[in-house]
C-alpha atoms as a PDB file:
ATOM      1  CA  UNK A   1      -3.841   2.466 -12.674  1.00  0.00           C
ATOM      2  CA  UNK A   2      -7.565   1.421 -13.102  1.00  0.00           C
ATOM      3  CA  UNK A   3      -7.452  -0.179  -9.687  1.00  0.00           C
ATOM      4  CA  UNK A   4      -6.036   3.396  -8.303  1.00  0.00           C
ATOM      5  CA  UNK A   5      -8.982   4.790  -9.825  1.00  0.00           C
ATOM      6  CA  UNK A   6     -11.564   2.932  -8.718  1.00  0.00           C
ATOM      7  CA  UNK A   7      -9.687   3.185  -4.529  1.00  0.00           C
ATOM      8  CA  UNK A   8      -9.654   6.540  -5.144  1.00  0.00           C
ATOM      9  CA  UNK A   9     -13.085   7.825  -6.911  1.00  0.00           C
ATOM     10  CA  UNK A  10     -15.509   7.458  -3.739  1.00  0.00           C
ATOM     11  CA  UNK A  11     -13.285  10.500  -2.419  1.00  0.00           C
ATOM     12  CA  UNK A  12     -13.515  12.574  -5.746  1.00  0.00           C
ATOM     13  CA  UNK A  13     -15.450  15.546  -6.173  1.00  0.00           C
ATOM     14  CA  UNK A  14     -18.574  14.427  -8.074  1.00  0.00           C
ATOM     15  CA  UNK A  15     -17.466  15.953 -11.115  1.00  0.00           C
ATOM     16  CA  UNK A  16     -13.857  14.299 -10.954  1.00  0.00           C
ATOM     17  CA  UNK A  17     -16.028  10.749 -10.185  1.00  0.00           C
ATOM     18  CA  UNK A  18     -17.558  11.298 -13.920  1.00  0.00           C
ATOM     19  CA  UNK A  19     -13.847  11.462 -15.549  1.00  0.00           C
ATOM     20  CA  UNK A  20     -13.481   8.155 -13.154  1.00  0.00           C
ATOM     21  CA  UNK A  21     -16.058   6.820 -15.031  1.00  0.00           C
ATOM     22  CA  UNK A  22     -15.086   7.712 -18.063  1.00  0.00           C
ATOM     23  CA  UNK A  23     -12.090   6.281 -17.738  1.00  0.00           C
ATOM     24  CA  UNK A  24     -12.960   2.706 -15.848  1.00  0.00           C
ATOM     25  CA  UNK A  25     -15.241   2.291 -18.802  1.00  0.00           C
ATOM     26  CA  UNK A  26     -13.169   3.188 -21.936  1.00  0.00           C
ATOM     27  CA  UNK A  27      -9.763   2.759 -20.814  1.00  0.00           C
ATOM     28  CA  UNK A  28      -8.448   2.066 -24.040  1.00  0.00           C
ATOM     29  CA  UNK A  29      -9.854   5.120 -25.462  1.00  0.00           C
ATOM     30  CA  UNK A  30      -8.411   7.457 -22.836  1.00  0.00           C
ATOM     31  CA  UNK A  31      -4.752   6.670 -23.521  1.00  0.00           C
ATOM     32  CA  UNK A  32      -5.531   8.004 -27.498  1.00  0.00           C
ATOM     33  CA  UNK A  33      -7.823  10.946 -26.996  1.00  0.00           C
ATOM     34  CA  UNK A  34      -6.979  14.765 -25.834  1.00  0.00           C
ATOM     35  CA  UNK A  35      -7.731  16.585 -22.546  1.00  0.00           C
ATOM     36  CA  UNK A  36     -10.199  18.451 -24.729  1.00  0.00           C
ATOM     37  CA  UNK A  37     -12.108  15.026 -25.622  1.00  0.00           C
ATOM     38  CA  UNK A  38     -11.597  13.367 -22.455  1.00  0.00           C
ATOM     39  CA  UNK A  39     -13.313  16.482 -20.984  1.00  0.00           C
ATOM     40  CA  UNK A  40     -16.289  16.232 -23.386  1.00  0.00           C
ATOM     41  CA  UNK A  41     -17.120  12.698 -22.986  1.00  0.00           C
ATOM     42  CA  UNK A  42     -16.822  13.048 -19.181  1.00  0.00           C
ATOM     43  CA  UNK A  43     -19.234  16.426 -19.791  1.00  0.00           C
ATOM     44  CA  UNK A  44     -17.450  18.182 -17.520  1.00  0.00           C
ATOM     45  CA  UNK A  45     -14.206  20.962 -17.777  1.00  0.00           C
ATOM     46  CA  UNK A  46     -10.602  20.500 -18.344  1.00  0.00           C
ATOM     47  CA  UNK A  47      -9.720  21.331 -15.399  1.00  0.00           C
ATOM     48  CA  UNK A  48     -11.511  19.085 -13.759  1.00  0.00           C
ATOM     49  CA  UNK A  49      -9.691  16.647 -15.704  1.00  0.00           C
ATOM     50  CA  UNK A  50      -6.651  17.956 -14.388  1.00  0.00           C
ATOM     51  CA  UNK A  51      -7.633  17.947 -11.114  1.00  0.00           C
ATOM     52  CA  UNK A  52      -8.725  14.093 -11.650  1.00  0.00           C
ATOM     53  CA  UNK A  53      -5.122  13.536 -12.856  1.00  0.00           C
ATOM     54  CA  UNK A  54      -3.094  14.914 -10.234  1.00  0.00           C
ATOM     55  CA  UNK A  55      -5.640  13.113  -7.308  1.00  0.00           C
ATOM     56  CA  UNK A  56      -4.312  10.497  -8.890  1.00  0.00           C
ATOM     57  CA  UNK A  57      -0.555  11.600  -8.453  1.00  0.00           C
ATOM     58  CA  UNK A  58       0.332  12.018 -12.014  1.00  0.00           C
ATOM     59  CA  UNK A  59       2.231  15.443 -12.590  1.00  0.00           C
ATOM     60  CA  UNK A  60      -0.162  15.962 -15.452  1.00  0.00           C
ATOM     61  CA  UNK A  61      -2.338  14.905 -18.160  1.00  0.00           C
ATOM     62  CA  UNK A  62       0.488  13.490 -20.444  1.00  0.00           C
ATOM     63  CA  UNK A  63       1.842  11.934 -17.580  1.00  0.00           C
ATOM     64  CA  UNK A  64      -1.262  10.277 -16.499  1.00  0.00           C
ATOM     65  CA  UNK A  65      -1.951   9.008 -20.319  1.00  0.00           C
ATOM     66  CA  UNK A  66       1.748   7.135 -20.049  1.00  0.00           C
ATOM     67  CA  UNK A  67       0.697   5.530 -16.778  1.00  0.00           C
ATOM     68  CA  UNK A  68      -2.595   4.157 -17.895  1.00  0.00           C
ATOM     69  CA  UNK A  69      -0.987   2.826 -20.807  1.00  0.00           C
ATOM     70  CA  UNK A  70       1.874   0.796 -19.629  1.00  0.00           C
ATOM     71  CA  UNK A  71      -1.208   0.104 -16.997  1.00  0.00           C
ATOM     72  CA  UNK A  72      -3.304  -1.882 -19.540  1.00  0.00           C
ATOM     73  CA  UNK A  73      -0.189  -3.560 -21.227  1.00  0.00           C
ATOM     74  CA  UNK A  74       1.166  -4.917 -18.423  1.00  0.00           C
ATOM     75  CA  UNK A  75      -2.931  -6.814 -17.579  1.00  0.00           C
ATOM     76  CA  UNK A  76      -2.214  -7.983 -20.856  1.00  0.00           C
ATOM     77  CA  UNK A  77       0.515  -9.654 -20.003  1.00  0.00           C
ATOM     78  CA  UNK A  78       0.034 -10.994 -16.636  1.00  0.00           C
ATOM     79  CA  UNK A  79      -3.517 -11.953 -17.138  1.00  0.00           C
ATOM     80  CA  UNK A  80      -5.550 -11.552 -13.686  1.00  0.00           C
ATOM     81  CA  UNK A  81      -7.771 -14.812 -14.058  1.00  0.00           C
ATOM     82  CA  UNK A  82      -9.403 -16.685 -10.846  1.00  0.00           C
ATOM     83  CA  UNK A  83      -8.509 -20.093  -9.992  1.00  0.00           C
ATOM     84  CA  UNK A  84     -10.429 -22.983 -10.529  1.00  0.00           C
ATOM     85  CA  UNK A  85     -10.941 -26.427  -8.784  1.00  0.00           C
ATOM     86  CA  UNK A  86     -10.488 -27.320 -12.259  1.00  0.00           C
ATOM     87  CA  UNK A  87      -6.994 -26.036 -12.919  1.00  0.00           C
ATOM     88  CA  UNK A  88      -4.383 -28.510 -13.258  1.00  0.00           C
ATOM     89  CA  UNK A  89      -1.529 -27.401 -10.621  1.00  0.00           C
ATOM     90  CA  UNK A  90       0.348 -26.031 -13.665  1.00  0.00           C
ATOM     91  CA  UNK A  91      -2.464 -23.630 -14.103  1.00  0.00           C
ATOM     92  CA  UNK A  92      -3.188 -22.841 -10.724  1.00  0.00           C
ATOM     93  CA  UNK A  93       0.617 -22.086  -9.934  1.00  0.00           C
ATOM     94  CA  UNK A  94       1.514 -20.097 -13.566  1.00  0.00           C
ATOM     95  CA  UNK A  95      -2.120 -17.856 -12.882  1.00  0.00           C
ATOM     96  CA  UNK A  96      -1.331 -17.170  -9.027  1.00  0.00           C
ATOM     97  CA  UNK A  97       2.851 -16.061  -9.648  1.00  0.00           C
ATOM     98  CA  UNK A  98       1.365 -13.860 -12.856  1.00  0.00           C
ATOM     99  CA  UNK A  99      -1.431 -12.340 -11.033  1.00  0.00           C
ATOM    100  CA  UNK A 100       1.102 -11.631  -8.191  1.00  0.00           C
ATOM    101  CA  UNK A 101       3.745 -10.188 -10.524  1.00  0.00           C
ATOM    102  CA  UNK A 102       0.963  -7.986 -12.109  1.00  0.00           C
ATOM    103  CA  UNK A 103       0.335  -6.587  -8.520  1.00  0.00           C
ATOM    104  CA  UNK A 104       3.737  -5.886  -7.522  1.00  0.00           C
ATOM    105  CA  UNK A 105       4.705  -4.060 -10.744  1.00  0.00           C
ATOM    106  CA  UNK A 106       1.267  -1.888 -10.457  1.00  0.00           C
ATOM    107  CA  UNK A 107       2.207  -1.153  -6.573  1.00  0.00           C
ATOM    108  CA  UNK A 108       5.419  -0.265  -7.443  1.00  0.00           C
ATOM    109  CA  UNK A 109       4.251   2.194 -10.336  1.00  0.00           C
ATOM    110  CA  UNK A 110       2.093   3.326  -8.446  1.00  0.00           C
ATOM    111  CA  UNK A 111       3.761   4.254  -4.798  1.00  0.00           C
ATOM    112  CA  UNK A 112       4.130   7.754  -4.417  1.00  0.00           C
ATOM    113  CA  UNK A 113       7.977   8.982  -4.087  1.00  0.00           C
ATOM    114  CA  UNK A 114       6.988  11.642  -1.941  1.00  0.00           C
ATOM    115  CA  UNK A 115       5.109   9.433   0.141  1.00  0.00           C
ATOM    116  CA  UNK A 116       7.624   7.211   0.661  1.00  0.00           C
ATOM    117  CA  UNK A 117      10.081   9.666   1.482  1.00  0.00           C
ATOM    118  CA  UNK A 118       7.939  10.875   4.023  1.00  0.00           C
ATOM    119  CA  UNK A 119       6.827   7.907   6.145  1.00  0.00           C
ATOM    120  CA  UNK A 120      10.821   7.087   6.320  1.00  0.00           C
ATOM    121  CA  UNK A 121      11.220  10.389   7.607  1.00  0.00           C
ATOM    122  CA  UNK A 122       8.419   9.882  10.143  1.00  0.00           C
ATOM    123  CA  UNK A 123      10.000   6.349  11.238  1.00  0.00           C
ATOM    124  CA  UNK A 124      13.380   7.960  11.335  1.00  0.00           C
ATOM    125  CA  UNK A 125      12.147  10.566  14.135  1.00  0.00           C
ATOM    126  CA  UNK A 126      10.243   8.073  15.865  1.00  0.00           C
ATOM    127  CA  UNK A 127      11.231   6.789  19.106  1.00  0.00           C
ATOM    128  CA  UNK A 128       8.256   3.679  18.698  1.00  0.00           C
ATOM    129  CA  UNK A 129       6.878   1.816  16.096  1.00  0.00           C
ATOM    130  CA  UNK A 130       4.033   0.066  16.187  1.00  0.00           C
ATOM    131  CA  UNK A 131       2.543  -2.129  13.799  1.00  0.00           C
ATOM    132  CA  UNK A 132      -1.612  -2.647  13.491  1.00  0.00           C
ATOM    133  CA  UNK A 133      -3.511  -5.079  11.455  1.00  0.00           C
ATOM    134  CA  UNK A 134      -6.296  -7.502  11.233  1.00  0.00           C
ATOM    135  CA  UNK A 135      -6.594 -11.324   9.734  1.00  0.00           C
ATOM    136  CA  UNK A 136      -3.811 -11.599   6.994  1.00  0.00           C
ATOM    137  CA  UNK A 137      -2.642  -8.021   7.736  1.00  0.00           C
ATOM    138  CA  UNK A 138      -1.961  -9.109  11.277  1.00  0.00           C
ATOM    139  CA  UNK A 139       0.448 -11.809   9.529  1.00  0.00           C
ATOM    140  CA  UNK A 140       1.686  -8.808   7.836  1.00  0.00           C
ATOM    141  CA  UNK A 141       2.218  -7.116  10.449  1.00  0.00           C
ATOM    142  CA  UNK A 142       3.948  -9.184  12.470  1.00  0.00           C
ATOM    143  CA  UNK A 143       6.593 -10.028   9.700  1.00  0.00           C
ATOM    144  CA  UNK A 144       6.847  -6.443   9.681  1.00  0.00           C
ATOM    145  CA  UNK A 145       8.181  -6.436  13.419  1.00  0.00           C
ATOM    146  CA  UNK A 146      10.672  -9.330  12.423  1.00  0.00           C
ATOM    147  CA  UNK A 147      12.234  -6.968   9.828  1.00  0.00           C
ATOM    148  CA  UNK A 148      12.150  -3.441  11.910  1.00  0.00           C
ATOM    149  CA  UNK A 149      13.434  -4.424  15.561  1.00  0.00           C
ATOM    150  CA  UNK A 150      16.843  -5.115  14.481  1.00  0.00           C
ATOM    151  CA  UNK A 151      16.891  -1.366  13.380  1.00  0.00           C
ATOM    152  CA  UNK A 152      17.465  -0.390  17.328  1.00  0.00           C
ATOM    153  CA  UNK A 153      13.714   1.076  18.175  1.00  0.00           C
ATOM    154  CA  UNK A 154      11.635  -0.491  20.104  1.00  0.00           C
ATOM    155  CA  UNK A 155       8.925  -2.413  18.318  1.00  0.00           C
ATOM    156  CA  UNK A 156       5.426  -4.091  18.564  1.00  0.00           C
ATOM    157  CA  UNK A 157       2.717  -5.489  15.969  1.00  0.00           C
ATOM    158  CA  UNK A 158      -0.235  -6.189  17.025  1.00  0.00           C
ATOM    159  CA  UNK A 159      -3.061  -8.316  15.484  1.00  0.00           C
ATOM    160  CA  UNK A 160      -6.243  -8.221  18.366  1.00  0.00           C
ATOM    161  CA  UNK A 161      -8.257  -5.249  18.139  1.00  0.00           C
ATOM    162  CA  UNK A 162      -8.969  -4.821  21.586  1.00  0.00           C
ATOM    163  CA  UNK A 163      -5.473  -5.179  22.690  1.00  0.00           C
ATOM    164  CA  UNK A 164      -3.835  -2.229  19.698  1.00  0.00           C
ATOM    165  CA  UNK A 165      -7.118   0.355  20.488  1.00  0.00           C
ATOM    166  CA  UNK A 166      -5.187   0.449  24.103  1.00  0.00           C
ATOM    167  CA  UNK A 167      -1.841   0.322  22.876  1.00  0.00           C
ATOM    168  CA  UNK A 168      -2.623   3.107  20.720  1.00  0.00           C
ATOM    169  CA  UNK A 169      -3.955   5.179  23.386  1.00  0.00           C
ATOM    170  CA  UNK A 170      -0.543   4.906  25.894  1.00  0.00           C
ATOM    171  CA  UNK A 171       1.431   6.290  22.543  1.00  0.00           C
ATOM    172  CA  UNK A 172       2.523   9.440  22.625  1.00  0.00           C
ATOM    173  CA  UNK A 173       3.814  12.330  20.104  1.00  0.00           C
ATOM    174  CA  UNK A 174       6.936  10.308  19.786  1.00  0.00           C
ATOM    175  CA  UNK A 175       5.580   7.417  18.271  1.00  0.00           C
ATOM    176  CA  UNK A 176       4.458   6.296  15.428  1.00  0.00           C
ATOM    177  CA  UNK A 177       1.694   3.607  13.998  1.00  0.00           C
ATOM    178  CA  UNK A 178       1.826   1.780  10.775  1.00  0.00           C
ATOM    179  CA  UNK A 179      -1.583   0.463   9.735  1.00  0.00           C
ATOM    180  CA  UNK A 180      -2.071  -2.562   8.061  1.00  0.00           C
ATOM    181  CA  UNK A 181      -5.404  -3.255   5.841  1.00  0.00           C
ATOM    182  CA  UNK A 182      -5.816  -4.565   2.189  1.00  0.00           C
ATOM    183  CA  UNK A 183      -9.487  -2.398   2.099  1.00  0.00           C
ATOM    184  CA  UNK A 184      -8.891   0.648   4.718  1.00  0.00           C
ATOM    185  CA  UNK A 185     -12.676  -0.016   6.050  1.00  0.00           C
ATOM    186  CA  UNK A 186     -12.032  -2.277   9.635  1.00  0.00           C
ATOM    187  CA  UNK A 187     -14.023   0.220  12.219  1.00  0.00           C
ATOM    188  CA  UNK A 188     -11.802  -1.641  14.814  1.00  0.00           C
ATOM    189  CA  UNK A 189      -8.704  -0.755  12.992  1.00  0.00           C
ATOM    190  CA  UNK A 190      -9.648   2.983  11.836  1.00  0.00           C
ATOM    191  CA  UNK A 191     -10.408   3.456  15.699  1.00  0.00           C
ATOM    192  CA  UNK A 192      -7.358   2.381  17.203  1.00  0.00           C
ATOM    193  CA  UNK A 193      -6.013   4.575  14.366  1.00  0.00           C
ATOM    194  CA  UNK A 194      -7.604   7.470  15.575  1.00  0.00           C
ATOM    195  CA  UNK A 195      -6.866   6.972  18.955  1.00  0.00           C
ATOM    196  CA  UNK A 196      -3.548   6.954  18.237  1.00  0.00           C
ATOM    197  CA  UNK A 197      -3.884  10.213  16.447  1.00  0.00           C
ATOM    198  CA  UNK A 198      -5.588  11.968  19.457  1.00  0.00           C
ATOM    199  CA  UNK A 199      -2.519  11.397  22.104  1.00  0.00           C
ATOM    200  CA  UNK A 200      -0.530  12.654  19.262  1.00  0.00           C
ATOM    201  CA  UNK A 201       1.173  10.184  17.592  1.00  0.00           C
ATOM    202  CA  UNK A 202       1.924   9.917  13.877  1.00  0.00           C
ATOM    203  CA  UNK A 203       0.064   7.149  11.552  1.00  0.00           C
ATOM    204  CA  UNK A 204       1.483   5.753   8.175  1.00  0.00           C
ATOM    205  CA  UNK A 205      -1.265   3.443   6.479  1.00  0.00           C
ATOM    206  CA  UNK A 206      -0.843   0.771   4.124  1.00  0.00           C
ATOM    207  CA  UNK A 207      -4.157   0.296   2.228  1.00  0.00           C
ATOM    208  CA  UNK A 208      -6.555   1.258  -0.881  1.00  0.00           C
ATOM    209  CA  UNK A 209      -7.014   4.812  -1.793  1.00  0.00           C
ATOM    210  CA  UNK A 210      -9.302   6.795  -0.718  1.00  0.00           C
ATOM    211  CA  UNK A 211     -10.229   4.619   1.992  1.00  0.00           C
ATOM    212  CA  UNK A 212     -11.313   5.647   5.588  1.00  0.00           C
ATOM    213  CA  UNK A 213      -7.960   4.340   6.864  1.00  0.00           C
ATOM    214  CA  UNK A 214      -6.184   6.359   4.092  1.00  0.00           C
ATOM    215  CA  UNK A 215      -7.873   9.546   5.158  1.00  0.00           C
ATOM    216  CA  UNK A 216      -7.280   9.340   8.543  1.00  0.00           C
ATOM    217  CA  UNK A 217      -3.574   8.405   8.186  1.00  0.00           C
ATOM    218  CA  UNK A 218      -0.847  10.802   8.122  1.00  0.00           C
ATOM    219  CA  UNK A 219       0.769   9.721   4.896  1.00  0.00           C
ATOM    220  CA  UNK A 220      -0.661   6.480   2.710  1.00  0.00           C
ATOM    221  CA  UNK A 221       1.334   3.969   0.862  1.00  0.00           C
ATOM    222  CA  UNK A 222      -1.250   2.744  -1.477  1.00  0.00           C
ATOM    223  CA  UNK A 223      -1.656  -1.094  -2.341  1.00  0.00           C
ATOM    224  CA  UNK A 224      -4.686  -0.396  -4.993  1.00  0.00           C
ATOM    225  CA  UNK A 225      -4.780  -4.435  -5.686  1.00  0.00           C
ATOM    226  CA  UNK A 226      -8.377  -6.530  -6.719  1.00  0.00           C
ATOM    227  CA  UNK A 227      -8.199  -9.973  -5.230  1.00  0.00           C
ATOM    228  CA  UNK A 228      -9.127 -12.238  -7.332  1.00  0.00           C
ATOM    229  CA  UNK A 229      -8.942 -15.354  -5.301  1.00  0.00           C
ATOM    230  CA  UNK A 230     -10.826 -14.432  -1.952  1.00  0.00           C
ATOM    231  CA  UNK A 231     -12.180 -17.632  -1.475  1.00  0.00           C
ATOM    232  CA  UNK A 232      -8.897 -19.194  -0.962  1.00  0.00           C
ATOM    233  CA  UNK A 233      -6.608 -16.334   0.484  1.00  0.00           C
ATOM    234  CA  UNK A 234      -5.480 -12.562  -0.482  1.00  0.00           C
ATOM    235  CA  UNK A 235      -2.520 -13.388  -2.187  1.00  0.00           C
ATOM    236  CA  UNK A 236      -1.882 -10.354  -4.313  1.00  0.00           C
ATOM    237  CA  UNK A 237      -2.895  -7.722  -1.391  1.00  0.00           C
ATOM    238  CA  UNK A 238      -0.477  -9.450   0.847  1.00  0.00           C
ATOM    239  CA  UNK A 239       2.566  -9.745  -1.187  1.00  0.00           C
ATOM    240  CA  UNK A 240       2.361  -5.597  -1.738  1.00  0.00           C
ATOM    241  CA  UNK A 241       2.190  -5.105   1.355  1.00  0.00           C
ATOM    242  CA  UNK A 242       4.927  -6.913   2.690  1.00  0.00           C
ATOM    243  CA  UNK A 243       6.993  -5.590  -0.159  1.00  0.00           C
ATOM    244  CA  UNK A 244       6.251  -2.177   0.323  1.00  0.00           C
ATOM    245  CA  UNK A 245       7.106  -2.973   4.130  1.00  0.00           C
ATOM    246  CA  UNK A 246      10.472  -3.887   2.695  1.00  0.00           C
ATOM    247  CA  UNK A 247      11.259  -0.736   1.094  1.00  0.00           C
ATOM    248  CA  UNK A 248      10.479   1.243   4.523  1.00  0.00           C
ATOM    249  CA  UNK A 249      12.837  -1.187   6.526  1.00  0.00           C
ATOM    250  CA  UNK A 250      15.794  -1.005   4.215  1.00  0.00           C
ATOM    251  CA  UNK A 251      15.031   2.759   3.129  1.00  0.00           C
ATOM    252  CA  UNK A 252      15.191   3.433   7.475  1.00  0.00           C
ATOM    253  CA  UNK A 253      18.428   1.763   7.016  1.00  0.00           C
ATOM    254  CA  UNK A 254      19.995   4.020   4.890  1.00  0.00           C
ATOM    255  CA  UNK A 255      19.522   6.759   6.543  1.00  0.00           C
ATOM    256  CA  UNK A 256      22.178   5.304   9.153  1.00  0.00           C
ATOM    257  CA  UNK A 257      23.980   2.685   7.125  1.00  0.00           C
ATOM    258  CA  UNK A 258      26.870   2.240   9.836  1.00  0.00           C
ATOM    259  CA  UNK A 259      24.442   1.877  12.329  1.00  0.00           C
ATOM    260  CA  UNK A 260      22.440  -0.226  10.907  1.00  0.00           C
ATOM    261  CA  UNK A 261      25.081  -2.862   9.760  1.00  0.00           C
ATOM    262  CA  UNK A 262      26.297  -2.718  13.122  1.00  0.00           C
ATOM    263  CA  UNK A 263      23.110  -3.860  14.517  1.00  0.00           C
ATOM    264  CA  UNK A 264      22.022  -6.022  12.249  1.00  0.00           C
ATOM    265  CA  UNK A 265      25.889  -7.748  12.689  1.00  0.00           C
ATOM    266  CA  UNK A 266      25.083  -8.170  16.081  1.00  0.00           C
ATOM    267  CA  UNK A 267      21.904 -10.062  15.559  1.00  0.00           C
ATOM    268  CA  UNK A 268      23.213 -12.197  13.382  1.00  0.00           C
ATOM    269  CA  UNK A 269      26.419 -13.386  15.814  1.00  0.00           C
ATOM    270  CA  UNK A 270      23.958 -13.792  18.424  1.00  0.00           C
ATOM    271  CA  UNK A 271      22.325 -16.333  16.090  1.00  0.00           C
ATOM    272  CA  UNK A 272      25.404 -17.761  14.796  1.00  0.00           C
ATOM    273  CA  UNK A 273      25.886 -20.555  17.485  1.00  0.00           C
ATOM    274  CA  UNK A 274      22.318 -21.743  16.466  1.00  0.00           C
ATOM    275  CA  UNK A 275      22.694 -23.177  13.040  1.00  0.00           C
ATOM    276  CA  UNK A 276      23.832 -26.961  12.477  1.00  0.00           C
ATOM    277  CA  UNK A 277      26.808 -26.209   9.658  1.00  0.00           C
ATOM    278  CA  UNK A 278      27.531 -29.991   9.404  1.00  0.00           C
END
């Protein structure tokens, strides 16, 4: 939740940005205290409070109190610590898996049902899908073509800039591109985003809160994660998104379940004659 706050807060109304505050700095504190007093150390109304909370996607203040506190117990008990070249591989290993199990429990809290219902929705009426990223979102997003093309629509990822800001502009109102960025702030990216948007197809972005890429998307799945291991590679960031990828695939599959056992049957006989079985 504190990560949502701090994606979100450069969007908030400057009032709402002092609750932010407020919050990010006595975290603790805001899970015990009332509207009222939440209000009055932020100096600013109740409302505005409420207003904070429901950016935010919690139904209400109650609500948003619950969420903060299973929040804080659950950095408590997957510690988010960097690695160091002093770390015995125990170490290393046990701090990576818990920082990544930390990440995928907050994503998951955090992911919006509505949200999700409607980017299915969008990739249900879809006739393309195309997937956009850069650097380790480009990975992303071609794992995410792996996983949708056996769904029956056709499918691309891309991963070069120059090659997805002309892709997006021979899309049309019957397509739809999924974005792919850990920070929402790649120019290149937001571009071929927008492009996109102007021949009228639909965008679904899978990024921080309140980021560029997040406003100019149609509907965001936010992955509010803080690498902690940069130096070495965006583990956390990656594993959300692939996961949250995951829950789009199967959730499209659903919606048709015949169809898409069928399909993916077929893929797999094709394959079948491949594999050594002795």
């Amino acid at each position: 939740m504190l990560d949502r706050i701090r994606g979100v807060k450069n969007s908030l109304r400057k009032s709402e940005q002092k609750v932010a505050n407020a919050v990010i700095e006595e975290p603790e504190s805001a899970t015990q205290i009332s509207l009222a007093a939440l209000a009055a150390v932020a100096d600013v109304s109740e409302p505005t409070v409420l207003r904070f909370v429901r950016a935010l996607g919690c139904r209400g203040f109650g609500d948003f109190k619950v969420k903060l506190a299973r929040s804080l117990a659950k950095r408590e008990r997957f510690f988010h610590s960097q690695v160091s070249p002093d770390d015995s591989m125990s170490e290393l290993s046990h701090k990576l898996f818990d920082s990544a199990i930390a990440s995928l429990v907050q994503v998951r809290d955090n992911l919006q049902d509505s949200a999700i219902e409607k980017a299915v929705a969008i990739l249900e009426q879809s006739h393309r899908i195309e997937f956009y990223g850069l650097g380790g979102s480009g990975v992303v997003a071609l794992d995410a073509q792996q996983k949708f093309f056996r769904l029956g629509k056709p499918v691309m990822a891309y991963s070069d800039p120059h090659i997805h800001h002309v892709a997006a502009g021979l899309l049309d109102e019957s397509s739809v591109v999924v974005a792919i960025s850990h920070g929402g702030r790649t120019r290149m990216l937001i571009e071929s985003v927008e492009t996109a948007k102007i021949v009228g197809a639909k965008v679904i972005a899978i990024t921080a809160s309140g980021s560029p890429l997040a406003e100019a998307a149609d509907v965001t799945l936010a992955v509010d994660v803080v690498e902690d291991s940069d130096s070495y590679a965006p583990v956390k960031s990656r594993l959300a998104q692939l996961a949250v990828l995951d829950v789009l695939a199967i959730a499209l599959a659903c919606r048709d379940q015949a169809t898409a056992q069928n399909r993916l049957n077929r893929a797999h006989d094709l394959l079948a004659d491949k594999y050594i079985t002795e």
